[in-house]
Protein backbone atom coordinates (compact mmCIF):
# COMPACT_ATOMS: atom_id res chain seq x y z
CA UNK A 1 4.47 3.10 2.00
CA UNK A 2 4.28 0.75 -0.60
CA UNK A 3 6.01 -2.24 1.57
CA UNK A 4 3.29 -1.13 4.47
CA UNK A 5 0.29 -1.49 1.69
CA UNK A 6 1.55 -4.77 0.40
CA UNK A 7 1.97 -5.93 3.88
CA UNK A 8 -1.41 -4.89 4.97
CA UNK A 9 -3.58 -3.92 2.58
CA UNK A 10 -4.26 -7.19 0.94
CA UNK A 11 -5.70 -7.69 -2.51
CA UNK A 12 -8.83 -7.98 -4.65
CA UNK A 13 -8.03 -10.17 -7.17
CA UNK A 14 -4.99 -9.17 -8.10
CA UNK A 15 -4.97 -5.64 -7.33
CA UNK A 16 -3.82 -3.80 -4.08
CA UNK A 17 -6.32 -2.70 -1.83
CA UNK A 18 -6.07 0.48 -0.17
CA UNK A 19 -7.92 1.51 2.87
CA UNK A 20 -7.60 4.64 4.91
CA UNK A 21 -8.32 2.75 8.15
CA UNK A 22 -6.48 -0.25 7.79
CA UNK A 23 -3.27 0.50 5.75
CA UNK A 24 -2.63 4.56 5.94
CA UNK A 25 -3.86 5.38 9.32
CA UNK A 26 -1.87 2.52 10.62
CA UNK A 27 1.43 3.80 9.09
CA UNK A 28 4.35 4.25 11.44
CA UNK A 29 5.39 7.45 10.45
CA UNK A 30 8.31 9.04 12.17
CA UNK A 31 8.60 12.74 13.96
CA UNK A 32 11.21 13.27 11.12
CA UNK A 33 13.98 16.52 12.61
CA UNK A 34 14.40 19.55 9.92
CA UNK A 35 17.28 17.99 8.93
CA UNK A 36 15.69 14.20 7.83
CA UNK A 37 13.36 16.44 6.03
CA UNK A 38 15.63 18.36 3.75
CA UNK A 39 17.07 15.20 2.86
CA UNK A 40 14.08 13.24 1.99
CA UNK A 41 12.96 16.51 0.34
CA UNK A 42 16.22 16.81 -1.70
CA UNK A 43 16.30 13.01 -2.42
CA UNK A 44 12.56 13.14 -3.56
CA UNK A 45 14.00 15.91 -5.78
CA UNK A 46 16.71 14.12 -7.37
CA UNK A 47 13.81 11.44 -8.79
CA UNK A 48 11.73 13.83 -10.50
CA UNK A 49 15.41 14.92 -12.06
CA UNK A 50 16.35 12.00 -12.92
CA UNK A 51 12.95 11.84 -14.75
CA UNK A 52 13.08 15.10 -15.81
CA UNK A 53 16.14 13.84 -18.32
CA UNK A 54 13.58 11.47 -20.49
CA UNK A 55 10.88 13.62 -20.89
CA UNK A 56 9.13 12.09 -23.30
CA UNK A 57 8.76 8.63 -21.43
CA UNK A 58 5.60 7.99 -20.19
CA UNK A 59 5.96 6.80 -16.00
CA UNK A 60 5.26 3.26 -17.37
CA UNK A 61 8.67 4.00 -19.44
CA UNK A 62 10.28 4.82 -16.49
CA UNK A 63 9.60 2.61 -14.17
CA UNK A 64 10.11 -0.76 -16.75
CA UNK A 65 12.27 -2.91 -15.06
CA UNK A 66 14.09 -3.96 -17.79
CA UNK A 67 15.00 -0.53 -19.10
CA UNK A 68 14.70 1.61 -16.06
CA UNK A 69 17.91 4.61 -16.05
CA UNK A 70 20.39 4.13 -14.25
CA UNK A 71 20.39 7.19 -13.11
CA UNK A 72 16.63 6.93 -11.89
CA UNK A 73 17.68 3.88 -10.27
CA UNK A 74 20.11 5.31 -8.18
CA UNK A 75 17.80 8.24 -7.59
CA UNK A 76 15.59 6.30 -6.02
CA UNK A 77 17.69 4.08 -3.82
CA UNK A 78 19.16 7.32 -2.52
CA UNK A 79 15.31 7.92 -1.74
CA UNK A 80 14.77 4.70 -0.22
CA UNK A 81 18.03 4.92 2.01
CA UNK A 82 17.42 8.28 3.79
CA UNK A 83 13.38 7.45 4.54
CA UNK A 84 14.99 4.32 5.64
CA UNK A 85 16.68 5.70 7.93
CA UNK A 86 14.15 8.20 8.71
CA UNK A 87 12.16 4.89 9.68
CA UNK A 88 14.61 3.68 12.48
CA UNK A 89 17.01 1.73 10.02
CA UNK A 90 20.03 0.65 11.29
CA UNK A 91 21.88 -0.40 7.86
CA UNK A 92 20.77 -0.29 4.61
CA UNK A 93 17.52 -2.40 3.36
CA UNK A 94 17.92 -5.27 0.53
CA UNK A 95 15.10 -6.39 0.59
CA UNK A 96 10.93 -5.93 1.24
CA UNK A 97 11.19 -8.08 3.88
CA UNK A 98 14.02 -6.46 5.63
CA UNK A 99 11.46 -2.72 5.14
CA UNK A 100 8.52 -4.32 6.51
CA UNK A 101 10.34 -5.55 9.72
CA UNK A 102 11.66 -2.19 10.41
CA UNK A 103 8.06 -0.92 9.68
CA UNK A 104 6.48 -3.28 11.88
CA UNK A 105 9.03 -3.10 14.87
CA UNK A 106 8.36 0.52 14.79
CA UNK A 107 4.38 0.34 14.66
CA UNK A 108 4.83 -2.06 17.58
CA UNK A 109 6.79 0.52 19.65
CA UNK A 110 3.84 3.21 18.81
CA UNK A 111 1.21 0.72 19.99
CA UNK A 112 2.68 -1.42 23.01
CA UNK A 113 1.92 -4.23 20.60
């Protein structure tokens, strides 16, 4: 979602803007089987655990770059693989470029764009 925002959401000053009719009613979402589910479920899941072992850091703890867990970190590209995939990736995404082609290619298949 976040790669979708950045992409389209644009900024006031230098803050994200959200919108719900111009970044998250425009999302591609996928028809995601049972199966996709569970495992973006589970993956989700293995985050909060991952957090769930520092439980006195704050999110802003968490999420420093410079001291974020391994173990979080892994967590989450576990996370960002499966709803990758979930997305119509073909390989695994480097980079925030690579995500927002895959999210664009898909909302031009949805719209005949």
């Amino acid at each position: 979602f976040m790669a979708w925002q950045r992409a389209t959401g644009g900024r006031i000053k230098s803050d994200l803007r959200f919108s719900a009719t111009v970044v998250w009613n425009n999302l591609p979402l996928p028809e995601v089987s049972d199966s996709a589910r569970e495992k973006i479920i589970a993956a989700g899941r293995a985050v909060l655990d991952a957090r769930a072992l520092h439980p006195g850091r704050s999110l802003a703890d968490h999420y420093n770059p410079l001291a974020m867990d391994p173990t979080l970190l892994k967590a989450h590209d576990a996370l960002d693989r499966v709803v990758d995939k979930a997305f119509g990736a073909r390989k695994p995404l480097r980079t925030e470029e690579e995500r927002q082609e895959v999210l664009f290619k898909r909302y031009a298949e949805l719209t005949g764009a």
